[in-house]
Protein backbone atom coordinates (compact mmCIF):
# COMPACT_ATOMS: atom_id res chain seq x y z
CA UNK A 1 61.13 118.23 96.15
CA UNK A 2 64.37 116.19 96.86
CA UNK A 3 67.31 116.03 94.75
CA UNK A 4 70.28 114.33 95.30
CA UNK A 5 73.95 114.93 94.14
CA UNK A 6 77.11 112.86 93.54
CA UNK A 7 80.39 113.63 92.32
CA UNK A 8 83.80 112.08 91.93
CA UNK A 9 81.63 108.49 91.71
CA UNK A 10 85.50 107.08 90.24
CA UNK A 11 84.06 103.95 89.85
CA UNK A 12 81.93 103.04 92.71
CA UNK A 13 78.83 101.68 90.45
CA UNK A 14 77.66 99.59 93.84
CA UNK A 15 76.59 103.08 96.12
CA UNK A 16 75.73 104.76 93.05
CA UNK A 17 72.98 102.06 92.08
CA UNK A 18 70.73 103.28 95.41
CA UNK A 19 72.19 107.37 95.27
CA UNK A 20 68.52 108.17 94.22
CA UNK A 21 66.81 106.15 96.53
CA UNK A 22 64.38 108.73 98.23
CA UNK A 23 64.88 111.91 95.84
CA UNK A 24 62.72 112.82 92.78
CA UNK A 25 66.02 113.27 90.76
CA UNK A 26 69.32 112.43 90.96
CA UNK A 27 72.62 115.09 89.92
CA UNK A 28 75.67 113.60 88.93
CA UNK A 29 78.53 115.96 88.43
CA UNK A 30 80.99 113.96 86.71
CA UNK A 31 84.22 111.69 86.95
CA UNK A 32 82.64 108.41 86.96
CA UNK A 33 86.04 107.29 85.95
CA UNK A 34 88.43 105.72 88.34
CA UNK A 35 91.97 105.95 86.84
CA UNK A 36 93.94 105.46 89.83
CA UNK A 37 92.65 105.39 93.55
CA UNK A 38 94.67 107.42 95.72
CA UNK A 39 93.72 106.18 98.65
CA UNK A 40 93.78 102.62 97.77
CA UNK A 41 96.62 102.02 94.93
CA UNK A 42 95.45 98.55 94.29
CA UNK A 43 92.56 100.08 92.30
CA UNK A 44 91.87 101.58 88.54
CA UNK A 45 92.40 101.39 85.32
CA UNK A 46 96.58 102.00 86.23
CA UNK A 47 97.32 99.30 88.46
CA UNK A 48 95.31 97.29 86.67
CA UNK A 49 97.59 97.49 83.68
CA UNK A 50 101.04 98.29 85.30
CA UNK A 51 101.10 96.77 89.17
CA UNK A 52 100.34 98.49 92.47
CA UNK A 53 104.25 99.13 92.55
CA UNK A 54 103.85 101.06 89.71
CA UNK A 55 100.79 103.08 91.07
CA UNK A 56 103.07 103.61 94.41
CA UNK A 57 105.59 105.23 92.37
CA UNK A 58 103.04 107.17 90.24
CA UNK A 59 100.87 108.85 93.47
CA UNK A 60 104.65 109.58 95.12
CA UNK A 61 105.78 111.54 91.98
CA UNK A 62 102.70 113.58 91.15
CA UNK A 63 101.90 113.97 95.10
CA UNK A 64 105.81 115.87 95.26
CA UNK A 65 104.33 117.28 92.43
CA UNK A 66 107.15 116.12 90.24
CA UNK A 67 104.99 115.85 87.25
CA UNK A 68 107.77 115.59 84.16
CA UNK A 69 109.17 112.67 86.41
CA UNK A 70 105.51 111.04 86.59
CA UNK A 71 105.43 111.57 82.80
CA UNK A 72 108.44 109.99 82.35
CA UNK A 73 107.24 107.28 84.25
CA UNK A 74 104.34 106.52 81.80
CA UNK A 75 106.17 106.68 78.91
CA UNK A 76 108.29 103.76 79.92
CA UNK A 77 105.14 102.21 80.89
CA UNK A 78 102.97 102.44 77.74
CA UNK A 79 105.87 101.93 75.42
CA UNK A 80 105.07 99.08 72.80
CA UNK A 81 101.32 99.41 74.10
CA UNK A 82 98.26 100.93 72.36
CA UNK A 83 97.73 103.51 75.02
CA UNK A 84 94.27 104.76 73.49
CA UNK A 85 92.78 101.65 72.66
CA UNK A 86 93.58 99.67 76.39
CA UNK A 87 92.18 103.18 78.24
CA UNK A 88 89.16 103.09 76.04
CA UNK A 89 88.80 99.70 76.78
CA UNK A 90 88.76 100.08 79.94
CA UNK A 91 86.83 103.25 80.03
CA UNK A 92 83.98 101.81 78.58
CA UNK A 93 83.96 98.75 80.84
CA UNK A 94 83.72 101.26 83.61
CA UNK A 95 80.96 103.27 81.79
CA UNK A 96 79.04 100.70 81.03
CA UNK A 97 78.18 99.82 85.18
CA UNK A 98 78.14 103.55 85.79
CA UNK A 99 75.09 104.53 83.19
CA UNK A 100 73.28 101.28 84.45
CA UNK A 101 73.95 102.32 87.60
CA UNK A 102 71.77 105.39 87.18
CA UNK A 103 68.50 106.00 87.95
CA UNK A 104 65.66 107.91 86.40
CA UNK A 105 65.66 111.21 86.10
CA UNK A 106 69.61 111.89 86.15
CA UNK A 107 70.75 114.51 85.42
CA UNK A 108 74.78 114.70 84.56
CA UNK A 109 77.68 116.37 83.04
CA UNK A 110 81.57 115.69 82.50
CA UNK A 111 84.45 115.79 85.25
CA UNK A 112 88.00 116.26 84.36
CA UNK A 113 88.88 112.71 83.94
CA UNK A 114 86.04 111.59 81.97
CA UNK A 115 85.53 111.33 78.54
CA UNK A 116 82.34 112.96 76.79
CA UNK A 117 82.91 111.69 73.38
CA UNK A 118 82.05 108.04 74.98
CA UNK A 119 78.75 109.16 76.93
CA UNK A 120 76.46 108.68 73.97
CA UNK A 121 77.15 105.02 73.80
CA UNK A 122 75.74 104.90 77.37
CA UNK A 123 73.42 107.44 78.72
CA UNK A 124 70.14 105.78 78.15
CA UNK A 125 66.61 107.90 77.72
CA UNK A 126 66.86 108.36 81.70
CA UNK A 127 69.71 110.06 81.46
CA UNK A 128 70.06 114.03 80.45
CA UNK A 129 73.71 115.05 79.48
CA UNK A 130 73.92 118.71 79.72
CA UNK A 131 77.36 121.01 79.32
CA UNK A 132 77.05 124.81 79.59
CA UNK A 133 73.10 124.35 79.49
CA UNK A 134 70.10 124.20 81.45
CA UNK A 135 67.21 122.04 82.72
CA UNK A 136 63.97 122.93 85.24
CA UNK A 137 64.19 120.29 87.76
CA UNK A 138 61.13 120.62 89.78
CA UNK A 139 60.50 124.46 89.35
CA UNK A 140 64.08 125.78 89.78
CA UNK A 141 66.33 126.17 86.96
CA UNK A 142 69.69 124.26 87.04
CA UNK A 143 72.73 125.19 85.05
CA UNK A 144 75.33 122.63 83.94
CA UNK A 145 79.37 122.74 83.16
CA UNK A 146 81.66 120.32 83.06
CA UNK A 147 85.38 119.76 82.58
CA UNK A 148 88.21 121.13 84.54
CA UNK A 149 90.95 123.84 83.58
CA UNK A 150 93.95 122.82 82.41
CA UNK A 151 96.70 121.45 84.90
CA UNK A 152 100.54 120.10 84.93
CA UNK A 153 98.22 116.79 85.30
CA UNK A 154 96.88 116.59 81.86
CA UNK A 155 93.57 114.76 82.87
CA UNK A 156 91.31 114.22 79.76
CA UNK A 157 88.91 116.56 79.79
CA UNK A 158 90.38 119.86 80.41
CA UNK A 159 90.25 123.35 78.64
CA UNK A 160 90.96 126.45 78.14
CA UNK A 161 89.80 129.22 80.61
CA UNK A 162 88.48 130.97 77.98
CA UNK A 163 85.93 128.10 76.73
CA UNK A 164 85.06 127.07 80.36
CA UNK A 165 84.24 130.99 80.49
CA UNK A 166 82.04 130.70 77.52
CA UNK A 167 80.26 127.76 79.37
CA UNK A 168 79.43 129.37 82.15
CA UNK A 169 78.28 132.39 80.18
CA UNK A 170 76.00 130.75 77.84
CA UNK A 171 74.11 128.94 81.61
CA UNK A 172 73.10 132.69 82.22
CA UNK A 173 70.59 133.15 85.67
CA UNK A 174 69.89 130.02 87.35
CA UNK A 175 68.84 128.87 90.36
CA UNK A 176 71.21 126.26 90.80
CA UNK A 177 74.72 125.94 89.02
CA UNK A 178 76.35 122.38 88.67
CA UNK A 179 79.79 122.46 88.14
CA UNK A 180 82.31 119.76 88.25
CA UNK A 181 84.80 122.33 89.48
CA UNK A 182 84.64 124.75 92.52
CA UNK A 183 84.87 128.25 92.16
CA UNK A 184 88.42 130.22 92.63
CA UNK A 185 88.50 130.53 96.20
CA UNK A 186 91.93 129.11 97.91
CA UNK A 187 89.52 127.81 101.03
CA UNK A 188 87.19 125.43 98.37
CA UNK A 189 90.42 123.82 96.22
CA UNK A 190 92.96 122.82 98.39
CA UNK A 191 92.78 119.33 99.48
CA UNK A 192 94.32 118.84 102.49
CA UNK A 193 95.48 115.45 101.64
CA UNK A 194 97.18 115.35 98.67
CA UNK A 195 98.16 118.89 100.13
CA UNK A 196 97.54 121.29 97.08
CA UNK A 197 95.50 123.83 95.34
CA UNK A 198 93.73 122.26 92.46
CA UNK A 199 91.89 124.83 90.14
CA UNK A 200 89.24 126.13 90.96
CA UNK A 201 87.36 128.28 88.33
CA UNK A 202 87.48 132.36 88.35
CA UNK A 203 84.71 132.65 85.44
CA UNK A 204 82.71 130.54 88.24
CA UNK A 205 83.30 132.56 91.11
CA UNK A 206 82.57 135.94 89.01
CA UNK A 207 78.98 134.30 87.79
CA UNK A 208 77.73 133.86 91.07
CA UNK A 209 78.58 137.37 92.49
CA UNK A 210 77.14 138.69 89.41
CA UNK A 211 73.87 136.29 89.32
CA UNK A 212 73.82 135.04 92.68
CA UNK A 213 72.15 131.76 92.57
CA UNK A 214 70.47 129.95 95.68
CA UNK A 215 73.21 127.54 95.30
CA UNK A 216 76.42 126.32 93.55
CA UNK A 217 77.65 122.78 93.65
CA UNK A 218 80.46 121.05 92.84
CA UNK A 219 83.08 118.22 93.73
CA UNK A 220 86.48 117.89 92.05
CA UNK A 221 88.40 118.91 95.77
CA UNK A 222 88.34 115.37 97.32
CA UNK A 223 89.72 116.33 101.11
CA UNK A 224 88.69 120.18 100.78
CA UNK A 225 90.28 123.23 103.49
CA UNK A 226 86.23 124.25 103.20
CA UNK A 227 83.28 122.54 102.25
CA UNK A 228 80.89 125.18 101.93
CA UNK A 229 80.83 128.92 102.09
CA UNK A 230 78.26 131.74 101.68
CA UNK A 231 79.28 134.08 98.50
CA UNK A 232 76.59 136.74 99.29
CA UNK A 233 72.89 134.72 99.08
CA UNK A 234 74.95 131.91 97.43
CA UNK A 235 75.71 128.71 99.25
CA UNK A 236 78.64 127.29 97.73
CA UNK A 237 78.94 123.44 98.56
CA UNK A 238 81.37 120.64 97.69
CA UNK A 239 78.86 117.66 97.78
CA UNK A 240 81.80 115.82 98.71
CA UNK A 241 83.58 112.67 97.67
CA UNK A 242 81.16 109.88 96.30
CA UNK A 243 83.45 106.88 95.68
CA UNK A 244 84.74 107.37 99.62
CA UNK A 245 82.01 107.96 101.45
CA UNK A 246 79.02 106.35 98.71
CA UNK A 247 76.92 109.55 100.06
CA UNK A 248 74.33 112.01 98.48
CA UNK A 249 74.09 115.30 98.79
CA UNK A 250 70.56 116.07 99.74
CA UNK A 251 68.70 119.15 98.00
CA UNK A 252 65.43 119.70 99.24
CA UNK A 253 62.52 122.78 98.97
């Protein structure tokens, strides 16, 4: 059995249209989104409405983590503009080559800057959606949770601790648990380029020492300190940073 796994896809439809080539299934663990390329200003849904000057100024603010500033920024930005309806817009735009991107089986759940309430509209009858639940992909179990924790960077999809805790709780035992977010260990969320901790998930890191599955993977850390580490019998494994490198993870038993 081969599975392969994606995350942080932020718009790269073209390497995501041939992820599953070779696998029996392919994993997607969220933000197909691409908001605002950090490595490449020039692309996403922000410089597309405001300028790459704009998206300079925007990546230099929340980088020196001067996040009121970067707000402040926006405001001046979106004022006289229907905010929600031109993201939407755009959202679904990207969406739509995303979910036809996808092969069959895929399964997939929600990063931090997506936004669930539009993955109906898209995920076709090849596509499972799952978010603190489970699906046997051949013979192991997988768990599911998606979202990130909430952040001075207001992304879309975040919540409280205490629901992503509930998430995690209601996967119970699995074999493999798919998170967009890495567990709370300093090594797995820092990203050495945009040199910071991001949050990393302690109801996570407390399921897998208490029901030590084979593996958890995640994304979410683009440039991580660590890629993977052993947590007792538990690999733990960022499967790294789709829409730069347009690379699967490979799963295979």
């Amino acid at each position: 059995m081969r599975v392969h796994v994606v995350s942080d896809v932020h718009g790269n439809a073209r390497d995501l249209a041939t992820a599953g080539d070779g696998a029996d299934a392919l994993v997607c663990l969220g933000d197909l989104v691409l908001f605002l390329d950090y490595a490449d200003h020039s692309r996403g849904i922000f410089p597309d409405l405001f300028g790459t000057e704009n998206a300079d100024r925007l990546v230099e603010l929340r980088t020196a983590r001067r996040f009121e500033e970067a707000r402040e920024l926006g405001r001046r930005l979106w004022a006289g503009r229907d905010k929600h309806a031109a993201i939407e817009g755009a959202v679904r735009k990207q969406y739509a080559e995303m979910f036809a991107a996808f092969p069959t089986p895929t399964y997939a759940t929600y990063g931090n800057v997506d936004l669930p309430g539009l993955w109906p509209e898209f995920a076709g009858p090849g596509t499972t959606v799952l978010d603190g639940q489970r699906a046997e992909i051949g013979g192991r179990v997988f768990g599911f949770v998606g979202g990130g924790l909430r952040t001075a960077m207001r992304t879309p999809f975040e919540i409280s601790d205490e629901e992503y805790a509930a998430k995690i709780e209601a996967v119970g035992e699995v074999d493999v648990l798919c998170t967009h977010i890495p567990p709370d260990i300093p090594d797995l969320c820092y990203d050495t380029v945009a040199r910071r901790f991001e949050r990393g998930s302690r109801a996570l890191l407390d399921a897998i020492h208490r029901t030590r599955p084979r593996y958890s993977l995640f994304g979410h850390v683009h440039q991580p300190l660590s890629r993977r580490m052993r947590i007792g019998r538990t690999e733990c494994i960022n499967v790294g940073h789709f829409n730069a490198t347009g690379t699967p993870f490979a799963l295979e038993w």
